[in-house]
N, C-alpha and C. Protein backbone atom coordinates (compact mmCIF):
# COMPACT_ATOMS: atom_id res chain seq x y z
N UNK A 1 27.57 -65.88 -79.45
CA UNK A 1 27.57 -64.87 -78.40
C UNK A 1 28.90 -64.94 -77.66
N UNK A 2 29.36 -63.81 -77.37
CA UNK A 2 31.05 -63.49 -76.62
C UNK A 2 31.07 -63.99 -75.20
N UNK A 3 31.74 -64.72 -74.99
CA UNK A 3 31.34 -64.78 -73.58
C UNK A 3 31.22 -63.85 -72.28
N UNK A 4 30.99 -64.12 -71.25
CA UNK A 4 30.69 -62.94 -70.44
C UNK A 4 31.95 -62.31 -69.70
N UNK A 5 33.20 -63.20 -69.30
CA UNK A 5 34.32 -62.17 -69.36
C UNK A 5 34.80 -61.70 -70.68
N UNK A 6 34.48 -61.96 -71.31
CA UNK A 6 35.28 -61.05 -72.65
C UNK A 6 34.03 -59.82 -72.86
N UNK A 7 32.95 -60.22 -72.57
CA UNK A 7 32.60 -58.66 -73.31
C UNK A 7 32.49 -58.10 -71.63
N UNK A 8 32.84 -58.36 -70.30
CA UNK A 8 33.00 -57.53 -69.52
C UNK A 8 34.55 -57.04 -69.44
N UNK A 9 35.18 -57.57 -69.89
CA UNK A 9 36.76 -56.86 -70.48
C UNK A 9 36.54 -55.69 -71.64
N UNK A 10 35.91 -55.65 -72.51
CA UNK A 10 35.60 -55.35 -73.82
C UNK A 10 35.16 -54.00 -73.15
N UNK A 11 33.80 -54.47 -72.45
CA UNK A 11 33.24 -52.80 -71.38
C UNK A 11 33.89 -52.10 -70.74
N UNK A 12 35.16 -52.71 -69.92
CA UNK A 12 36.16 -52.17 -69.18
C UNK A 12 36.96 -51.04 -70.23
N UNK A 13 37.33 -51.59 -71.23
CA UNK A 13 38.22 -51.09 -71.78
C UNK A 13 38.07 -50.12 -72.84
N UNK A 14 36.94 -50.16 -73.12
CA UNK A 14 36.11 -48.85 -73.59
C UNK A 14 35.79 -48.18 -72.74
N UNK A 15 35.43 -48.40 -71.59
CA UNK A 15 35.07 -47.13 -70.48
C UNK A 15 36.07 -46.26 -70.14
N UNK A 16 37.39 -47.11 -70.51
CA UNK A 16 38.71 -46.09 -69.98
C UNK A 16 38.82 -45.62 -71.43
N UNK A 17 38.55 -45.24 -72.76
CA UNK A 17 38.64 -44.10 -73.22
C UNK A 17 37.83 -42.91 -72.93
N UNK A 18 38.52 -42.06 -73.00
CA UNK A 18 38.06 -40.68 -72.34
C UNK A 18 37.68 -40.14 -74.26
N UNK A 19 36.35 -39.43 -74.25
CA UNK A 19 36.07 -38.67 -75.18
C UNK A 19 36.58 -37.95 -76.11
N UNK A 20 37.52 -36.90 -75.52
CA UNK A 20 38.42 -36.45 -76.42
C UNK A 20 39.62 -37.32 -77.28
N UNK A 21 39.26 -38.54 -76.36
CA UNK A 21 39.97 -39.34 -77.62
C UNK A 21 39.93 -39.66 -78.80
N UNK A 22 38.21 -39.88 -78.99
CA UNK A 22 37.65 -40.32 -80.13
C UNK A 22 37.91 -39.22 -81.17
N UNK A 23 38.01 -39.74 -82.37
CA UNK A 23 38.92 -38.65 -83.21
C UNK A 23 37.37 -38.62 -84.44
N UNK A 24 36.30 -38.22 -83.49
CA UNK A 24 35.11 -38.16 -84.63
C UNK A 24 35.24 -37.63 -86.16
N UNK A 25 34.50 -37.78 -87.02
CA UNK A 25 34.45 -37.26 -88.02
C UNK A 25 34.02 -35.43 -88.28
N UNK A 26 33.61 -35.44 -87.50
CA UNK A 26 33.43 -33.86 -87.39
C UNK A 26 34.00 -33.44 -86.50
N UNK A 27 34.31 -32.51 -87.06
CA UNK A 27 35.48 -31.10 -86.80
C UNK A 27 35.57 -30.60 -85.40
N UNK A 28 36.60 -31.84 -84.48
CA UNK A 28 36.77 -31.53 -83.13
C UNK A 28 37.23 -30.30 -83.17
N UNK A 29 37.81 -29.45 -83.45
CA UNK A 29 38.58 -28.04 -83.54
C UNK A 29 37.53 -27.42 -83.67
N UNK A 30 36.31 -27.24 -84.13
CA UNK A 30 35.66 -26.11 -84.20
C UNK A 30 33.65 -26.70 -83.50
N UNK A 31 34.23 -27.24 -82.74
CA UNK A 31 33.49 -27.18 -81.18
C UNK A 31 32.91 -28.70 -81.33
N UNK A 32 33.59 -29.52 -82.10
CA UNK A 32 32.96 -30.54 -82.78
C UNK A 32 30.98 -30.65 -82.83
N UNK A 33 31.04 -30.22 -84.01
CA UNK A 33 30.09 -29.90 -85.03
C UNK A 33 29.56 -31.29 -85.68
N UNK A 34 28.43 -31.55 -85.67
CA UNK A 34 27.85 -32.67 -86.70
C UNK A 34 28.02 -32.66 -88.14
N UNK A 35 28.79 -33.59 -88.39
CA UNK A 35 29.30 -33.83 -90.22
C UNK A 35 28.06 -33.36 -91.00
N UNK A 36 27.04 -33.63 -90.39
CA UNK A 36 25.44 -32.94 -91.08
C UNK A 36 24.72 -33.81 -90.02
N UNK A 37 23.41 -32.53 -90.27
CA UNK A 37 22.50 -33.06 -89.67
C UNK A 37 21.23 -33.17 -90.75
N UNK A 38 20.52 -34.00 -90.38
CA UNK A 38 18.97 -34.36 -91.47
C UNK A 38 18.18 -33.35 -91.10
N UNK A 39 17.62 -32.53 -91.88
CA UNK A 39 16.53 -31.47 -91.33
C UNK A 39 15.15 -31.98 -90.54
N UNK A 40 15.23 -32.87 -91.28
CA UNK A 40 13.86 -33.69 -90.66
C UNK A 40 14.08 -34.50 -89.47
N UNK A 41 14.88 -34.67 -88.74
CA UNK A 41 15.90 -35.07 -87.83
C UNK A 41 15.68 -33.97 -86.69
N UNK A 42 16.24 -33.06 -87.30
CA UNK A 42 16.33 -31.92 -86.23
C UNK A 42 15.11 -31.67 -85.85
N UNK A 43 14.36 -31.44 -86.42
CA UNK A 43 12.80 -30.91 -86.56
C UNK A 43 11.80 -32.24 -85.86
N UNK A 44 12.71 -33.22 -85.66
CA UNK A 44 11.64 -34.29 -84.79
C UNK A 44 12.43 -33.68 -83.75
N UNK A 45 13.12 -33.81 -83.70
CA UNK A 45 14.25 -33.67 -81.99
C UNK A 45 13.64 -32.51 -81.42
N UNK A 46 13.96 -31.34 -81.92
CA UNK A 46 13.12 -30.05 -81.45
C UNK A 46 12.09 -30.30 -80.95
N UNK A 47 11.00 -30.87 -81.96
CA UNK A 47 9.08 -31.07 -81.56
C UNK A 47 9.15 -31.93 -79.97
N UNK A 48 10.20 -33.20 -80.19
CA UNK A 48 9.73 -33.96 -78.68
C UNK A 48 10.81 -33.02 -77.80
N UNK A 49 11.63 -32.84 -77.91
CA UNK A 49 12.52 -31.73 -76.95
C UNK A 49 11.53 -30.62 -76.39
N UNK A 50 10.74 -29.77 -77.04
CA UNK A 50 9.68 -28.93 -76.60
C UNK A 50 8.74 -30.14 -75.67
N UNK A 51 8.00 -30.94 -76.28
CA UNK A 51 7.11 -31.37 -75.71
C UNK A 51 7.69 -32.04 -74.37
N UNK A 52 8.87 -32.83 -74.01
CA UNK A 52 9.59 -33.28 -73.40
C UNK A 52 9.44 -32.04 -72.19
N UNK A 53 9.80 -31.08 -72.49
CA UNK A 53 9.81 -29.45 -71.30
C UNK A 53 8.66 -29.39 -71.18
N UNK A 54 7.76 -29.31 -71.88
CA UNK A 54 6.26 -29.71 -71.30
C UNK A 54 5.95 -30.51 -70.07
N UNK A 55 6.62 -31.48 -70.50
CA UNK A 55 6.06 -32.94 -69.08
C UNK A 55 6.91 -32.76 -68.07
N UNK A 56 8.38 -32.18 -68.78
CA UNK A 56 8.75 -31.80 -67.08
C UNK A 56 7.98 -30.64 -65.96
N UNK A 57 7.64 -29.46 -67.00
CA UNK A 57 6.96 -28.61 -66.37
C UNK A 57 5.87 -29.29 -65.43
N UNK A 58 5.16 -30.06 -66.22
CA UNK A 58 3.59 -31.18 -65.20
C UNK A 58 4.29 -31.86 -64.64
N UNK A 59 5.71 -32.27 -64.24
CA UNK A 59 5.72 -32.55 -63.20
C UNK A 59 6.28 -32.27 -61.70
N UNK A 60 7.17 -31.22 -62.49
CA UNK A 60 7.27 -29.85 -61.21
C UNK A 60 5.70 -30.15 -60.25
N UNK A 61 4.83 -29.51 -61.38
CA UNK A 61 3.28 -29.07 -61.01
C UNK A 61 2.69 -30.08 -60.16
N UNK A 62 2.96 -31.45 -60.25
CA UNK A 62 3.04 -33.06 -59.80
C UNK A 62 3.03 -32.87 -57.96
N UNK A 63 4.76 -32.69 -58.42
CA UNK A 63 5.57 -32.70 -57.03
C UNK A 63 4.79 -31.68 -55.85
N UNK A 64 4.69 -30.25 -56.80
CA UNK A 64 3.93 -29.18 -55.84
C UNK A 64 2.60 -29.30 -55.46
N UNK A 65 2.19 -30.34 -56.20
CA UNK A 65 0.45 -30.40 -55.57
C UNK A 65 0.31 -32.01 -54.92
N UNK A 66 1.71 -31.91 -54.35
CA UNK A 66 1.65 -33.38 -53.45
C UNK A 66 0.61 -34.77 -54.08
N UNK A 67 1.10 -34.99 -56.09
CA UNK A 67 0.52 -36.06 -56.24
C UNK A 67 1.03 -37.50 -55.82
N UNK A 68 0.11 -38.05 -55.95
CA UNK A 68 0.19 -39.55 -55.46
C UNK A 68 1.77 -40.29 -55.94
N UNK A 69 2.55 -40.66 -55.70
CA UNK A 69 3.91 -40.94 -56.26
C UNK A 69 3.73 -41.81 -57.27
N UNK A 70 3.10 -42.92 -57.02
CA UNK A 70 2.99 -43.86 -58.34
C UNK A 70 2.64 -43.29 -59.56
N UNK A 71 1.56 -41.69 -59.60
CA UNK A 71 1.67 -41.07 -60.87
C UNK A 71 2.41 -40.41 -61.33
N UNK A 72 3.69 -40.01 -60.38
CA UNK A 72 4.48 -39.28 -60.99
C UNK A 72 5.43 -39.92 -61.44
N UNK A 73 5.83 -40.84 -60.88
CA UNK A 73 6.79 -42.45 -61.13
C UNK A 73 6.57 -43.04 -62.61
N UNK A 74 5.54 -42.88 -63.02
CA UNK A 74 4.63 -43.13 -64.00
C UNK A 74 5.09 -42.42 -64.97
N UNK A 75 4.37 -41.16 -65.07
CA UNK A 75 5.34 -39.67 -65.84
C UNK A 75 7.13 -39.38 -66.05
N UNK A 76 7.63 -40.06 -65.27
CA UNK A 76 8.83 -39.88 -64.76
C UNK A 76 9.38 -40.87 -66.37
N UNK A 77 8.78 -42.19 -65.97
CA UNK A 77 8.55 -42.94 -66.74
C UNK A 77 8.98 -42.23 -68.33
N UNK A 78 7.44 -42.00 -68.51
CA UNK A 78 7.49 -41.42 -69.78
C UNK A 78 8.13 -40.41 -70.67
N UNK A 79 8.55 -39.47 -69.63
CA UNK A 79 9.56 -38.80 -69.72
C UNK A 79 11.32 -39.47 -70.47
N UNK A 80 11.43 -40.31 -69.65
CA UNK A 80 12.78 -41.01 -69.74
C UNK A 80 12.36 -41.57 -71.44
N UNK A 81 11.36 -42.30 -71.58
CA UNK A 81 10.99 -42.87 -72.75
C UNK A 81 11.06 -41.64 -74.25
N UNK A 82 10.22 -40.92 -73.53
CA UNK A 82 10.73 -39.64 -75.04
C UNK A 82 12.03 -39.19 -75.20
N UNK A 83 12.94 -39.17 -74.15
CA UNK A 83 14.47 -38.86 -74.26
C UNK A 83 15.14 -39.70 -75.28
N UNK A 84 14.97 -40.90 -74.66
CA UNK A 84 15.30 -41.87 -75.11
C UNK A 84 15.22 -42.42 -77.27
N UNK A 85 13.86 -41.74 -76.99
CA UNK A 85 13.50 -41.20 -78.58
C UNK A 85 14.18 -40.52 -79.18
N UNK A 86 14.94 -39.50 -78.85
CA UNK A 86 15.61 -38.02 -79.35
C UNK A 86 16.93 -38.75 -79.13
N UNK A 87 17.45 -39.78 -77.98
CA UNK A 87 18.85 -40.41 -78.50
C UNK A 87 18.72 -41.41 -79.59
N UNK A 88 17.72 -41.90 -80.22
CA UNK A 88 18.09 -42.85 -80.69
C UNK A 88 18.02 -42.29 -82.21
N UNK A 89 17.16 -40.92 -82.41
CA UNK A 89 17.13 -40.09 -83.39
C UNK A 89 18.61 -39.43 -83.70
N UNK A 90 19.04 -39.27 -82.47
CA UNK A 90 20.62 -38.54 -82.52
C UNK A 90 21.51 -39.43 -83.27
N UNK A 91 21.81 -40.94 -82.79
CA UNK A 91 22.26 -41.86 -82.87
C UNK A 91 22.14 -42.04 -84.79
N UNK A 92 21.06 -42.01 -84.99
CA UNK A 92 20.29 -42.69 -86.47
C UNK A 92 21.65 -41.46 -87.06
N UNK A 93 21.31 -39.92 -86.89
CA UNK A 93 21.70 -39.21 -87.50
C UNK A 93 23.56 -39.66 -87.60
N UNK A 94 24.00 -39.63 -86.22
CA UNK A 94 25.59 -39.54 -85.92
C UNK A 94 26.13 -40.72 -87.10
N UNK A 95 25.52 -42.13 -87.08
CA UNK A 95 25.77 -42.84 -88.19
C UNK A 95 25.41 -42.55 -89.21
N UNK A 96 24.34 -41.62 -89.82
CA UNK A 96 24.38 -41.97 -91.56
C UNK A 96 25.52 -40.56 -91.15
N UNK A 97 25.95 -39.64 -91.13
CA UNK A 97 26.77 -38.75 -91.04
C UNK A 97 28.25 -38.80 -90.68
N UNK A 98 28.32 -38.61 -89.09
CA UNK A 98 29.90 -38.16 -88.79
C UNK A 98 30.33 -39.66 -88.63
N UNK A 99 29.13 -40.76 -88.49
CA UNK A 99 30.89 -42.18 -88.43
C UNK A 99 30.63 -42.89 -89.77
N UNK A 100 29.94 -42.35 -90.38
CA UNK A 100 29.96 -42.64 -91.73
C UNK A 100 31.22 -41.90 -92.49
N UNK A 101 31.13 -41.14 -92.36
CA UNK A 101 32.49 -40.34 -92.51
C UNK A 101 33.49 -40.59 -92.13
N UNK A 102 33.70 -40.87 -91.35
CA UNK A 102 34.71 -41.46 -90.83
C UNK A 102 35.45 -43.17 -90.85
N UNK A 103 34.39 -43.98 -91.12
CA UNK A 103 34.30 -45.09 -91.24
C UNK A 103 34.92 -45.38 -93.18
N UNK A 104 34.47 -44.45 -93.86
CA UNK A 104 34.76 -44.06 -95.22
C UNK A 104 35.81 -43.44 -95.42
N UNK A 105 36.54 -43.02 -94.53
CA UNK A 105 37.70 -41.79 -94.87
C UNK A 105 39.20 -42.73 -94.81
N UNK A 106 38.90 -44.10 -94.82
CA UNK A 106 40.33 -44.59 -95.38
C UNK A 106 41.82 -44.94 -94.45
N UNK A 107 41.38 -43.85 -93.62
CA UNK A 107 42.25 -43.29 -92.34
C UNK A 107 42.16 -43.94 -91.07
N UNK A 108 43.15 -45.37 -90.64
CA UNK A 108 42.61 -46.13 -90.04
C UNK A 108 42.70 -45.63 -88.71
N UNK A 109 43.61 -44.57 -88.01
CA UNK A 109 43.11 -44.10 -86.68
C UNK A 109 41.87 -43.39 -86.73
N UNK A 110 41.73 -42.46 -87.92
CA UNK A 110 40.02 -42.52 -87.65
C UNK A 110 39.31 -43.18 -87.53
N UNK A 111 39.08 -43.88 -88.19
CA UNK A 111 38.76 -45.38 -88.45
C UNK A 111 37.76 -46.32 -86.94
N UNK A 112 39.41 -46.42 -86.29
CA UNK A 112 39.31 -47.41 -84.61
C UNK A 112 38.61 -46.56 -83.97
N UNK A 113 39.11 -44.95 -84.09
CA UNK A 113 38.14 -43.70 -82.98
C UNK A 113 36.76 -44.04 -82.74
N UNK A 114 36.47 -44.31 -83.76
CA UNK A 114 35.01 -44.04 -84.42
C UNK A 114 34.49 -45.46 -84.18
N UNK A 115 35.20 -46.57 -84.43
CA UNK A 115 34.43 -47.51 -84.10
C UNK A 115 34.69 -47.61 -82.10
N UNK A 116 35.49 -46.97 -81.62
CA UNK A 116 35.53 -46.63 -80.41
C UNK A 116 34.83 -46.10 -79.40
N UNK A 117 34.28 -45.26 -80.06
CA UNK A 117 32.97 -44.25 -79.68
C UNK A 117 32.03 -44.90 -80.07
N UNK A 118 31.53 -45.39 -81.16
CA UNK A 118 30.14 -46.33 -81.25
C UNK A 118 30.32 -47.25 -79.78
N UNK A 119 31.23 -48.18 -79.75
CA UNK A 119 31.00 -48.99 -79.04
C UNK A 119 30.80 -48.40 -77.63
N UNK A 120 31.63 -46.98 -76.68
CA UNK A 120 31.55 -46.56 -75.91
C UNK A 120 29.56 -45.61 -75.79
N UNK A 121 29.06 -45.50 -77.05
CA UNK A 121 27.77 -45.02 -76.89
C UNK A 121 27.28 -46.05 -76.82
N UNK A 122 27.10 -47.26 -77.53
CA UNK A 122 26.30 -48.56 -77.25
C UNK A 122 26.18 -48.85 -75.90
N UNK A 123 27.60 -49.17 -75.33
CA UNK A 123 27.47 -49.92 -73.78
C UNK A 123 27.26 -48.95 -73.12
N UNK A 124 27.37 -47.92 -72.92
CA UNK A 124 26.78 -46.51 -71.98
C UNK A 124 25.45 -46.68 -72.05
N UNK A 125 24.81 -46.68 -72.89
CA UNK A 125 23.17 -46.61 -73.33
C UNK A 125 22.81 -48.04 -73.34
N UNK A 126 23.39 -49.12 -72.99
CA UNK A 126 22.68 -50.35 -72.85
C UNK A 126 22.06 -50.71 -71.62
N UNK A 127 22.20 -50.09 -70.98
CA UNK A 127 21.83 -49.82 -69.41
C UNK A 127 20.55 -49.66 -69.07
């Protein structure tokens, strides 16, 4: 295990790349686009993305009928948890695809980008 100033240097210094740096595998020029996406992928993301607008809707409905806070705290909860589902579905996809691609393409500033951006999505989302 790294020690704890080195991987809080490590976090520092990934946080100061800015996005447009990362030189993804898909086609920053044309709105950067996913190298592919899995159909079956999309089609989970969609189903909890709908259902996801569901629970926010109940809890609009929550807030307006002055429920008890611990149940909405609760919901709030669960909410965050299905998101969380649809990033890690995103995630599954972005690697077998655009940093797979990139990671394969030989091209070592693509190459660092890409392992740049993984690491800047990891420690963002380790939180």
């Amino acid at each position: 295990m790294a020690p704890k100033k080195a991987v809080g240097k490590t976090i520092a210094a990934v946080g100061e790349l800015r996005r447009s740096d990362a030189a993804c595998a898909c086609d920053a020029r044309a709105g950067r686009k996913a190298a592919g996406v899995d159909p079956e992928i999309k089609a989970a993301n969609r189903h909890r993305l709908r259902r996801i607008e569901g629970q926010i809707r109940g809890l609009q409905k929550m807030v307006d009928a002055d429920r008890y806070c611990a149940d909405i705290i609760t919901q709030i909860a669960s909410v965050q948890e299905a998101l969380r589902g649809v990033a890690r579905n995103l995630m599954r996809n972005h690697l077998r695809h655009c940093a797979a691609k990139a990671l394969r393409s030989g091209k070592n500033q693509e190459t660092q980008a890409m392992y740049d951006e993984l690491l800047e999505l990891i420690y963002a989302h380790l939180r």
